[in-house]
PDB file of N, CA and C in Angstrom:
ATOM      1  N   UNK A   1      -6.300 -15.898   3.705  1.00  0.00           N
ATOM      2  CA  UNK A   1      -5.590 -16.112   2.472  1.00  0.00           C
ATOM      3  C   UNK A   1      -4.893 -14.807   2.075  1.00  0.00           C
ATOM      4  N   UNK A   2      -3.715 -14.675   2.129  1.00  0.00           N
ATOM      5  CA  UNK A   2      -2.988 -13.685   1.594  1.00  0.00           C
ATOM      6  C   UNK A   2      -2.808 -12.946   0.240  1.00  0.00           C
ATOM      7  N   UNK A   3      -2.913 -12.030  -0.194  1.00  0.00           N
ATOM      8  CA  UNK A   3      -3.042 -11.192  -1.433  1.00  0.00           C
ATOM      9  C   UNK A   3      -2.177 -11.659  -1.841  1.00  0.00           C
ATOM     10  N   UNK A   4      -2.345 -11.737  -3.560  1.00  0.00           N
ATOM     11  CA  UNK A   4      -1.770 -11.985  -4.522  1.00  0.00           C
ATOM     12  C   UNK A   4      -1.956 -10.872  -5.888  1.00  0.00           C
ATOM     13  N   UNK A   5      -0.979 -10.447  -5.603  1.00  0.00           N
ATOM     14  CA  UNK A   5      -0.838  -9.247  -6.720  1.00  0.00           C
ATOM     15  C   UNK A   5      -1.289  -9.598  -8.116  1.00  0.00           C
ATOM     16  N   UNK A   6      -1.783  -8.861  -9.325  1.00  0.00           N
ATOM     17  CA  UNK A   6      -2.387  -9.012 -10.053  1.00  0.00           C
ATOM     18  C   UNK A   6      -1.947  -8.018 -10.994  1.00  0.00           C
ATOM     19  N   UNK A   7      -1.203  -7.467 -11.690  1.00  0.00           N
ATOM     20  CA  UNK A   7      -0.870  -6.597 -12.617  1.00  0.00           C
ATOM     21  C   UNK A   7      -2.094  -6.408 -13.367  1.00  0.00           C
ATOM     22  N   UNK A   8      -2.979  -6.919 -14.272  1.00  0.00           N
ATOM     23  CA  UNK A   8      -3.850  -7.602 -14.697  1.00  0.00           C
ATOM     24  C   UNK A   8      -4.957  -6.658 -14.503  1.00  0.00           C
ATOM     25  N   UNK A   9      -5.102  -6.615 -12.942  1.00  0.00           N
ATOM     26  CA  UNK A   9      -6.678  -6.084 -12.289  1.00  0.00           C
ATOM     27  C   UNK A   9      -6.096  -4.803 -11.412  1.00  0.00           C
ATOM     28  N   UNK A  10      -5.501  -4.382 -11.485  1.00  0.00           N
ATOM     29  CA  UNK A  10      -5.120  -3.312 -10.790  1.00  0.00           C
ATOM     30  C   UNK A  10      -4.954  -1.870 -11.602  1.00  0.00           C
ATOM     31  N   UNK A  11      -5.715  -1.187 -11.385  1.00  0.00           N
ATOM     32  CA  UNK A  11      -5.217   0.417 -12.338  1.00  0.00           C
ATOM     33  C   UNK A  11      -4.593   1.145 -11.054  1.00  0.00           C
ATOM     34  N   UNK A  12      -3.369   1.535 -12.141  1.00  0.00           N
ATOM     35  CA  UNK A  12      -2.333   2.197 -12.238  1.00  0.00           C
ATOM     36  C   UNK A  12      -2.414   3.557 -12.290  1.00  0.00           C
ATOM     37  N   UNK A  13      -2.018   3.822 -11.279  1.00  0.00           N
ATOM     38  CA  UNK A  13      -1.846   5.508 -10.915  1.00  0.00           C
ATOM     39  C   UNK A  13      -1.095   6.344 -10.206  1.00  0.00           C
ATOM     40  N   UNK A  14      -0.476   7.679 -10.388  1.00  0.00           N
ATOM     41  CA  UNK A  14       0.421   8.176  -9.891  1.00  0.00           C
ATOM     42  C   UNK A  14       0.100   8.214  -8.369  1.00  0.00           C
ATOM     43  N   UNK A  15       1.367   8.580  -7.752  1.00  0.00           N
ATOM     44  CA  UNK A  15       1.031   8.695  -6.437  1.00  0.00           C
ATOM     45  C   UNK A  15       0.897  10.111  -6.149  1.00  0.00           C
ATOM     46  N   UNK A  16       0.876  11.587  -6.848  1.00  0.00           N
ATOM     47  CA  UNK A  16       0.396  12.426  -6.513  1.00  0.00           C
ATOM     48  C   UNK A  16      -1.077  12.495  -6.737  1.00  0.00           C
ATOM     49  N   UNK A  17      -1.774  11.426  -7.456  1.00  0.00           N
ATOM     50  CA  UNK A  17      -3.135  10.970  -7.405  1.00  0.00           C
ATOM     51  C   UNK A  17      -3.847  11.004  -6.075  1.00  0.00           C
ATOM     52  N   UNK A  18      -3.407   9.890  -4.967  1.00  0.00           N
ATOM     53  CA  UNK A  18      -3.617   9.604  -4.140  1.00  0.00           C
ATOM     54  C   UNK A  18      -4.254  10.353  -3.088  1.00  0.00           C
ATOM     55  N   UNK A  19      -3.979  11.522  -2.675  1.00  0.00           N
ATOM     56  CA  UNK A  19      -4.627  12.464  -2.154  1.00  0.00           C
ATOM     57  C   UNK A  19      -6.320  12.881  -2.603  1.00  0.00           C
ATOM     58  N   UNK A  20      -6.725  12.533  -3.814  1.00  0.00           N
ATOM     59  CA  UNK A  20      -7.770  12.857  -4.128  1.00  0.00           C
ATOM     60  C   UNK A  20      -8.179  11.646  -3.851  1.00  0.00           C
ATOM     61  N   UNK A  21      -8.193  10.860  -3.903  1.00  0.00           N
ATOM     62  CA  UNK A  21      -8.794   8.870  -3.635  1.00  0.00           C
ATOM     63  C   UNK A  21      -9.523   9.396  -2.089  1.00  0.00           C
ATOM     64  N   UNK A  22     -10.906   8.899  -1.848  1.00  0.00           N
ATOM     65  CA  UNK A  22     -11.459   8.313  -0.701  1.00  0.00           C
ATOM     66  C   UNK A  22     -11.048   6.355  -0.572  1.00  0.00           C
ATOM     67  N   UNK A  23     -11.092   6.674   0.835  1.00  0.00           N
ATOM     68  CA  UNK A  23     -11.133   5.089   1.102  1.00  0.00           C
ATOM     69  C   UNK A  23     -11.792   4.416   1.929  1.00  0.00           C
ATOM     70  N   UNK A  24     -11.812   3.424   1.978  1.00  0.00           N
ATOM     71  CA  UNK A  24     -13.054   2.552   3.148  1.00  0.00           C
ATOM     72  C   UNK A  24     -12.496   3.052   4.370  1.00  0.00           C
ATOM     73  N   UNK A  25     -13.440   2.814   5.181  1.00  0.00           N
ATOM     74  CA  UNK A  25     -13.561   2.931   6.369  1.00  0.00           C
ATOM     75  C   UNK A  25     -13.205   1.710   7.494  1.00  0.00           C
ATOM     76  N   UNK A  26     -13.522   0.588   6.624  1.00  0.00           N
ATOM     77  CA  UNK A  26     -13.029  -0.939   7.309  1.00  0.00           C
ATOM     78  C   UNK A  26     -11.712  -1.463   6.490  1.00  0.00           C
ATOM     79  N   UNK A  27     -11.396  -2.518   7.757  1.00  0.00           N
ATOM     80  CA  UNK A  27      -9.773  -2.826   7.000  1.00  0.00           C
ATOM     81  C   UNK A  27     -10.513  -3.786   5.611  1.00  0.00           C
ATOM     82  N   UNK A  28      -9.258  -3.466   4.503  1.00  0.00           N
ATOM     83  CA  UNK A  28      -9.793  -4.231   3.287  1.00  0.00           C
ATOM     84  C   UNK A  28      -9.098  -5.694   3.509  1.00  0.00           C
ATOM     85  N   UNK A  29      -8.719  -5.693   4.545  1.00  0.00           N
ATOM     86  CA  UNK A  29      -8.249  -7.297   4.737  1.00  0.00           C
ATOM     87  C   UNK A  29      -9.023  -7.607   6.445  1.00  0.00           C
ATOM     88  N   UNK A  30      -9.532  -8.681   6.386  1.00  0.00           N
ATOM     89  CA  UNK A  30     -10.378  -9.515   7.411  1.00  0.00           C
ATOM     90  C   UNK A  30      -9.908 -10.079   8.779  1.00  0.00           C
ATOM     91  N   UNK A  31      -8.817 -11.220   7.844  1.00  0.00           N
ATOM     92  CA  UNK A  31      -7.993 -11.947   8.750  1.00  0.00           C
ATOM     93  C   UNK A  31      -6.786 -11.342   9.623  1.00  0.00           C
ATOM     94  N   UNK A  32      -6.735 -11.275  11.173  1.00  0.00           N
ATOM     95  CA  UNK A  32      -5.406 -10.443  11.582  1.00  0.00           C
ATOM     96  C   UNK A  32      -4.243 -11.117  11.024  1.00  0.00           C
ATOM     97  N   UNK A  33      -4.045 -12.597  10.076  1.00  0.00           N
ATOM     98  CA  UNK A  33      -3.011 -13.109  10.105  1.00  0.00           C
ATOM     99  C   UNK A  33      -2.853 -11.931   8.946  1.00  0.00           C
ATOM    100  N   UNK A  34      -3.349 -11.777   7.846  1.00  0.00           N
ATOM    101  CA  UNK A  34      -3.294 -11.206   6.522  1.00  0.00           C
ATOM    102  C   UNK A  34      -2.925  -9.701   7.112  1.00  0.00           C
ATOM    103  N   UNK A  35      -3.817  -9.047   8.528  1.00  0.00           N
ATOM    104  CA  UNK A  35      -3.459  -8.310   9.008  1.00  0.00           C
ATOM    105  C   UNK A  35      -1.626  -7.466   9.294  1.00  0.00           C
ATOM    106  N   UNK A  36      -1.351  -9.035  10.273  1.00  0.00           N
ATOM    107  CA  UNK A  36      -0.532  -8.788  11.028  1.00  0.00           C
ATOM    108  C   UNK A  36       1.261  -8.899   9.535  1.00  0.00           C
ATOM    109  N   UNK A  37       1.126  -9.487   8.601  1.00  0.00           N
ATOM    110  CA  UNK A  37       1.458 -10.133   7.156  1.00  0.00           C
ATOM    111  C   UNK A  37       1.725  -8.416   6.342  1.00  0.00           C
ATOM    112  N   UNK A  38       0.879  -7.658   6.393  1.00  0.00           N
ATOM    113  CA  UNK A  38       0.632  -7.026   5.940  1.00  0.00           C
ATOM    114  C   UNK A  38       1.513  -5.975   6.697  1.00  0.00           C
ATOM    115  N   UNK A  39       1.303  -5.739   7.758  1.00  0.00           N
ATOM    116  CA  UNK A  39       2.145  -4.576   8.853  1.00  0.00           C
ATOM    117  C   UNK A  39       3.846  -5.229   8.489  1.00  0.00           C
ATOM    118  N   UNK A  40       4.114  -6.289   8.631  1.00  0.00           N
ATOM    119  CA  UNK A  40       5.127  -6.705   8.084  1.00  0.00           C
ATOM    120  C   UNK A  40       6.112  -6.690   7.203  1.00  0.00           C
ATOM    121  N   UNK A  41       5.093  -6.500   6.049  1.00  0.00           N
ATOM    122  CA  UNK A  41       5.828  -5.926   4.372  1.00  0.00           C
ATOM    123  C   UNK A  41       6.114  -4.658   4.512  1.00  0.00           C
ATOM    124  N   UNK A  42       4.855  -3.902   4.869  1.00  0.00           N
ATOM    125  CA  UNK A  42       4.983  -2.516   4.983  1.00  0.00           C
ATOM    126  C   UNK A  42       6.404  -1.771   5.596  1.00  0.00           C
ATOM    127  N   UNK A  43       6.965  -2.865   6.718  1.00  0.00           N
ATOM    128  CA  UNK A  43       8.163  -2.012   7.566  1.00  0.00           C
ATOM    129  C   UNK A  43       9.253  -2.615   6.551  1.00  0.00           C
ATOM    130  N   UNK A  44       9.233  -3.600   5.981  1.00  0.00           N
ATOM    131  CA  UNK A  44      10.114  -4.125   5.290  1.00  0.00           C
ATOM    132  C   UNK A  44      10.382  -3.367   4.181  1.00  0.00           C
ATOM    133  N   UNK A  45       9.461  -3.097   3.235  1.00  0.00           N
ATOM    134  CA  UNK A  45       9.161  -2.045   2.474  1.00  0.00           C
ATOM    135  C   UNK A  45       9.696  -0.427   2.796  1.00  0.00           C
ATOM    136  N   UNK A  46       9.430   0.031   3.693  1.00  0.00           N
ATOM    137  CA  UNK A  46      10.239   1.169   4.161  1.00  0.00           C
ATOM    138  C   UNK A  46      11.113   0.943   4.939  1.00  0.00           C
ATOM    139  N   UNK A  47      12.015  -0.539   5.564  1.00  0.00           N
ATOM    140  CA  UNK A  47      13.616   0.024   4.987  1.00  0.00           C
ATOM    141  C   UNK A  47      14.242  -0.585   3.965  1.00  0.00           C
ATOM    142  N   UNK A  48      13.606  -0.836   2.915  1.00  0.00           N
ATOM    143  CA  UNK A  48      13.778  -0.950   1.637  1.00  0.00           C
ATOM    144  C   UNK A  48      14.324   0.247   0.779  1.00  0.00           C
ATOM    145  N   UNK A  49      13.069   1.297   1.311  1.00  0.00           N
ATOM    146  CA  UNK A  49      13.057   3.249   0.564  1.00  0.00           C
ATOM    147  C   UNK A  49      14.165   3.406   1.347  1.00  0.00           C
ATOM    148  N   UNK A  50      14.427   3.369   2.714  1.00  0.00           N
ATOM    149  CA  UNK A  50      15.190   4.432   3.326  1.00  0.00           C
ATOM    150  C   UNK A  50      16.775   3.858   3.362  1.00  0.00           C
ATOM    151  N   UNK A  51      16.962   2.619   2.852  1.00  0.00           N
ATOM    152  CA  UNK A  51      18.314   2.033   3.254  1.00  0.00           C
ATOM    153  C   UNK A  51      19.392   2.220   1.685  1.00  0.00           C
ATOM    154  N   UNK A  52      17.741   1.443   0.285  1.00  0.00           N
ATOM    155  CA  UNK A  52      18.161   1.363  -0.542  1.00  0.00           C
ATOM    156  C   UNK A  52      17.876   2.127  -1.502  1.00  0.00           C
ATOM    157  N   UNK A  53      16.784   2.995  -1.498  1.00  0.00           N
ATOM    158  CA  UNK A  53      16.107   4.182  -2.451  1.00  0.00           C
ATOM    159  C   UNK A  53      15.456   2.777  -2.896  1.00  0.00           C
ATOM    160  N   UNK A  54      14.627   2.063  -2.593  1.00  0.00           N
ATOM    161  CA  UNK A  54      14.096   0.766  -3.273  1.00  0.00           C
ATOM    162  C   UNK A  54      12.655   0.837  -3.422  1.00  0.00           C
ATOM    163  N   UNK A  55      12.090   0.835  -4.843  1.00  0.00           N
ATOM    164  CA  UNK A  55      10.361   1.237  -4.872  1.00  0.00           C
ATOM    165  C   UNK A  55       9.903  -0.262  -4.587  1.00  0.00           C
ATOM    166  N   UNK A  56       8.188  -0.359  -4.455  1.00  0.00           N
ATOM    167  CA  UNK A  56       7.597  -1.381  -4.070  1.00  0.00           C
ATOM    168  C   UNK A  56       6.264  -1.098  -5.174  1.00  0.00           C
ATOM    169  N   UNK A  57       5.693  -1.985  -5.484  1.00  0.00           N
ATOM    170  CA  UNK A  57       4.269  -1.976  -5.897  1.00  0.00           C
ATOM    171  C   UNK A  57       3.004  -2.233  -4.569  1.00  0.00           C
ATOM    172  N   UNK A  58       2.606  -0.950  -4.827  1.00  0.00           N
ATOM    173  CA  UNK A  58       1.189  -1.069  -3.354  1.00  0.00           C
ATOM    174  C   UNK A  58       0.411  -0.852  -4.063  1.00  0.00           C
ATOM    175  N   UNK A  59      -0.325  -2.275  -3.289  1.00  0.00           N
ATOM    176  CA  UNK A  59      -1.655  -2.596  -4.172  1.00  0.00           C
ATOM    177  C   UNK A  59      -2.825  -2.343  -3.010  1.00  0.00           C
ATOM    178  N   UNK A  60      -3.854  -1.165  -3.669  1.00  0.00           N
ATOM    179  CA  UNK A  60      -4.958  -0.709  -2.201  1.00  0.00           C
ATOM    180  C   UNK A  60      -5.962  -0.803  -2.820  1.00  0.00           C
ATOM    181  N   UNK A  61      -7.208  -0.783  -2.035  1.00  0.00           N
ATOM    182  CA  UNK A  61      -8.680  -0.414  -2.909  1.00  0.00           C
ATOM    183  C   UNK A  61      -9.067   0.429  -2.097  1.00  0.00           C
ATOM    184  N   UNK A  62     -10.290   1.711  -2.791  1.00  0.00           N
ATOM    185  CA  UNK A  62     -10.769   2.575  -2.305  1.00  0.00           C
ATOM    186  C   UNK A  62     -12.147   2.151  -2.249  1.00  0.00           C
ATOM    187  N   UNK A  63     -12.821   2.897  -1.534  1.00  0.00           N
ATOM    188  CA  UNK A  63     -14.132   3.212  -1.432  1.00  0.00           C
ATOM    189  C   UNK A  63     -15.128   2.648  -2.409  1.00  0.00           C
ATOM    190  N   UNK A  64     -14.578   3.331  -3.298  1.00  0.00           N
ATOM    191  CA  UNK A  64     -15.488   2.752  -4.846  1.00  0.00           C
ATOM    192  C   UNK A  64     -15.610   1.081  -4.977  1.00  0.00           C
ATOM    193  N   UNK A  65     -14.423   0.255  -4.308  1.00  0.00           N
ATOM    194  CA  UNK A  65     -14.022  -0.750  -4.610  1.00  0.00           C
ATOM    195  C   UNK A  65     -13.373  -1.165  -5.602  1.00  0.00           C
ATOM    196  N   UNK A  66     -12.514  -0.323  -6.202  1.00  0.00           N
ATOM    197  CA  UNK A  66     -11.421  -0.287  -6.949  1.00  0.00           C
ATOM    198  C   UNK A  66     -10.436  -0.745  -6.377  1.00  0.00           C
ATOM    199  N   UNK A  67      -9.390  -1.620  -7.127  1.00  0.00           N
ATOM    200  CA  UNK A  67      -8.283  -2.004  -6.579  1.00  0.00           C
ATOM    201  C   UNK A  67      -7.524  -0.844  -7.569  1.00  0.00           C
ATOM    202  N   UNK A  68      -6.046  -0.422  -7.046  1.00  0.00           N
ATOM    203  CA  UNK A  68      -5.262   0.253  -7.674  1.00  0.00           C
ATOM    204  C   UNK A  68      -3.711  -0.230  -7.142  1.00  0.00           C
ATOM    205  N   UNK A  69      -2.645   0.248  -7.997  1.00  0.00           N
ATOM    206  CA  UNK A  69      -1.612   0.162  -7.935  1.00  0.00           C
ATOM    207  C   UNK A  69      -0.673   0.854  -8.072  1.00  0.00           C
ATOM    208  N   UNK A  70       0.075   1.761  -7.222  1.00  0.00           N
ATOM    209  CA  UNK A  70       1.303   2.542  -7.105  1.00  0.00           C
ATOM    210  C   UNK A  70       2.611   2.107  -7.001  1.00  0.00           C
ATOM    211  N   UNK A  71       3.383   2.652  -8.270  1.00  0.00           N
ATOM    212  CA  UNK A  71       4.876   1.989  -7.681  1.00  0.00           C
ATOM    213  C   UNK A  71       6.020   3.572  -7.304  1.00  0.00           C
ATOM    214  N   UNK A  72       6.475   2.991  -5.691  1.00  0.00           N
ATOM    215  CA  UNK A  72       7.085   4.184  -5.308  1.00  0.00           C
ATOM    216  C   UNK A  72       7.969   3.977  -4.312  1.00  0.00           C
ATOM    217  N   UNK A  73       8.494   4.614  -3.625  1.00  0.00           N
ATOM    218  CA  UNK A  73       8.833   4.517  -2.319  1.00  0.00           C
ATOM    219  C   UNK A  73       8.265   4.966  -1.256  1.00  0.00           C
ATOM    220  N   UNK A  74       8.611   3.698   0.090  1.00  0.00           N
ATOM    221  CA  UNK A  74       7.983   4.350   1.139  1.00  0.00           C
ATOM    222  C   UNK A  74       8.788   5.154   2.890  1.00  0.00           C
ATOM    223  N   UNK A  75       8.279   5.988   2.492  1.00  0.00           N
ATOM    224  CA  UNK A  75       9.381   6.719   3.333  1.00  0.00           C
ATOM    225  C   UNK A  75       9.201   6.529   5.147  1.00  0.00           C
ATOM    226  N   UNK A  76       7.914   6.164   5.493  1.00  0.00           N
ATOM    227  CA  UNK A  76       7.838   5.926   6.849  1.00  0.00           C
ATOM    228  C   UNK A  76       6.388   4.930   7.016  1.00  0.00           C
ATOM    229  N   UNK A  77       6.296   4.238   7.839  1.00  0.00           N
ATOM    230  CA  UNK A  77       5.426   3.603   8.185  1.00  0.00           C
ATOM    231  C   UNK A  77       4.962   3.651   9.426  1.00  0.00           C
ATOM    232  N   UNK A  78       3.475   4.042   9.822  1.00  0.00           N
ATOM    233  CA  UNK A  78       3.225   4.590  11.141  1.00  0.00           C
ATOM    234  C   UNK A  78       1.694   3.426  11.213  1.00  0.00           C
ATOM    235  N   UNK A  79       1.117   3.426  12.772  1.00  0.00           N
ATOM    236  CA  UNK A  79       0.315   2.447  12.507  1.00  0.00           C
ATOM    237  C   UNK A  79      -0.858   2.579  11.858  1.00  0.00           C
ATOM    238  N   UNK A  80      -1.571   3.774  11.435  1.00  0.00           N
ATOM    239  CA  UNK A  80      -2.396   3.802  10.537  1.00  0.00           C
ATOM    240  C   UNK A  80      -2.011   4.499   8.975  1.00  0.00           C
ATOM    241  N   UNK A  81      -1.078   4.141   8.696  1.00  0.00           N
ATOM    242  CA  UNK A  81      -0.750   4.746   7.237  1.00  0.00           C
ATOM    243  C   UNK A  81       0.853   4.900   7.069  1.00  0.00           C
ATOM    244  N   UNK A  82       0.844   4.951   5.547  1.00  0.00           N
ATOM    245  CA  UNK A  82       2.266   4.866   4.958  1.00  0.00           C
ATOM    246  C   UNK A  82       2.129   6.446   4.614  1.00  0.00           C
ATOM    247  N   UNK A  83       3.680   6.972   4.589  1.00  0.00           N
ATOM    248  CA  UNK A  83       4.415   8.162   4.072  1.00  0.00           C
ATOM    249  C   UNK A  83       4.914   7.552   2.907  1.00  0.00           C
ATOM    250  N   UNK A  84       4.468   7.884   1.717  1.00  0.00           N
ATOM    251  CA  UNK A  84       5.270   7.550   0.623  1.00  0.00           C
ATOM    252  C   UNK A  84       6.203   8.829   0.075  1.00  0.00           C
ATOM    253  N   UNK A  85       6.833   8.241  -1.122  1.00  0.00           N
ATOM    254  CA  UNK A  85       7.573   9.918  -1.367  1.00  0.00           C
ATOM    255  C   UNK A  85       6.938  11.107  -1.763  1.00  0.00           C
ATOM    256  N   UNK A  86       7.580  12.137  -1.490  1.00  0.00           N
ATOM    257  CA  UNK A  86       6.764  13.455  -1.656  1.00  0.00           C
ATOM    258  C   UNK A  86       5.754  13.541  -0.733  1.00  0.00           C
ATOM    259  N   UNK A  87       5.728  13.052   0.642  1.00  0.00           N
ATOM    260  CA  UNK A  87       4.739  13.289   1.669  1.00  0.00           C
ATOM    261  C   UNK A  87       3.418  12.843   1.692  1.00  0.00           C
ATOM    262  N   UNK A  88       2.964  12.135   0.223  1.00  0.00           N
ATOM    263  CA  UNK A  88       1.830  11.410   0.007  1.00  0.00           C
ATOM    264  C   UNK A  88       1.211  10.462   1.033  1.00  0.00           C
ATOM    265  N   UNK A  89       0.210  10.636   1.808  1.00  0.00           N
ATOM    266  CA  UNK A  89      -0.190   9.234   3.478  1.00  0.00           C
ATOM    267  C   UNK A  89      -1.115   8.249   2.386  1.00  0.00           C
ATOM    268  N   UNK A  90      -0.847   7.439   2.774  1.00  0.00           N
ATOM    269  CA  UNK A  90      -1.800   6.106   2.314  1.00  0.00           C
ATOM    270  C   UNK A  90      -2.406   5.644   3.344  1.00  0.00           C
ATOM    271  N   UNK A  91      -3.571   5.015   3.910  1.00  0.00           N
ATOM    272  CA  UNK A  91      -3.979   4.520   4.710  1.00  0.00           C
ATOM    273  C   UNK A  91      -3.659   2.995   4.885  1.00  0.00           C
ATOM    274  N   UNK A  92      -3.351   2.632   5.862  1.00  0.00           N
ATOM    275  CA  UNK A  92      -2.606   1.211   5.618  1.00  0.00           C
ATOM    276  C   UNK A  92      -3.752   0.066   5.751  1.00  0.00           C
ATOM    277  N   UNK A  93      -4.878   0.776   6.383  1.00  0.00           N
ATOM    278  CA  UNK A  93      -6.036  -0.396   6.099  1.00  0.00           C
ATOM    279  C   UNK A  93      -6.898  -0.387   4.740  1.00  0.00           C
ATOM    280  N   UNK A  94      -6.549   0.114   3.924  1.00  0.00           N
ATOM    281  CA  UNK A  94      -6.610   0.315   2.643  1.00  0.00           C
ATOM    282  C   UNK A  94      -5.875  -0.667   1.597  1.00  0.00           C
ATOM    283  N   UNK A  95      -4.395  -1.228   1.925  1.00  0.00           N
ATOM    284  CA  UNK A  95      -3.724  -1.724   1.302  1.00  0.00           C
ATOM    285  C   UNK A  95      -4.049  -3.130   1.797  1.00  0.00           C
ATOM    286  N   UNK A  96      -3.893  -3.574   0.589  1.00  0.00           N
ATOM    287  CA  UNK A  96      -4.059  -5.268   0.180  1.00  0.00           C
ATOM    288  C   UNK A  96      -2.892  -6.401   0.158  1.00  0.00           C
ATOM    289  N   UNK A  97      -1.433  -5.057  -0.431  1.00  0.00           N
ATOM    290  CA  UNK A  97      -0.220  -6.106  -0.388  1.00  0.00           C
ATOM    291  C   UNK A  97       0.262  -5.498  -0.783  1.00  0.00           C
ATOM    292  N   UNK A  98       1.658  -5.850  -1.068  1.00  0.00           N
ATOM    293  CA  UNK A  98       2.905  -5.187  -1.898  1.00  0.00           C
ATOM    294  C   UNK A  98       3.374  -6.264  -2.966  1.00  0.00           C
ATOM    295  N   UNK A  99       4.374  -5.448  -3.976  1.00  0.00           N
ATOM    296  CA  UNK A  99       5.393  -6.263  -4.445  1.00  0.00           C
ATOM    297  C   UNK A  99       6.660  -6.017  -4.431  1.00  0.00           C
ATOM    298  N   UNK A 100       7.536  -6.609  -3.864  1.00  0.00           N
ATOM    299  CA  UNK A 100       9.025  -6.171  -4.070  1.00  0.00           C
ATOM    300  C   UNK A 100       9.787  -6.600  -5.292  1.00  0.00           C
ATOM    301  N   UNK A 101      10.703  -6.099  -5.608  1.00  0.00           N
ATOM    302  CA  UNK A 101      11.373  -6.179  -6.742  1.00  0.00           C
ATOM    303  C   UNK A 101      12.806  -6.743  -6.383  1.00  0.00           C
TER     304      UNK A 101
END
């Protein structure tokens, strides 16, 4: 079952935050379809940043089991993690989904 964003349940935080965040160690998504769904947005999403200067909402949970939410751009997508702007890495098995605008 594919993520469904939640404005709602998600805290909101800068993305020079991010660097201090621990995160799981297992993917926070199960299914490779949600998997493979997910690798998907992500490239879509960065040429979104790089074509259109276009931010996304990334929605991840950490360690704690917090869900959180960053809205930014993403500048590269590699297979274990996003480059967002300002050089910030996200771990991509961390993230739950996006939102485009």
């Amino acid at each position: 079952m594919p993520f469904t964003p939640s404005t709602d349940t998600a805290e909101i935080i800068e993305k020079e935050a991010i660097p201090s965040l621990h995160f799981p160690t297992e993917d926070v998504l199960t299914d490779p379809l949600d998997q493979q769904r997910r690798r998907h947005d992500a490239e879509r999403a960065t040429a979104l940043g790089n074509n259109y200067q276009g931010k996304v909402d990334i929605y991840f949970r950490t360690s704690d089991y917090i869900t959180r939410r960053v809205h930014t751009s993403i500048w590269a997508s590699h297979d274990n993690s996003l480059t967002l702007k300002a050089g910030v890495s996200l771990p991509l098995q961390a993230v739950l989904g996006f939102d485009f605008y």
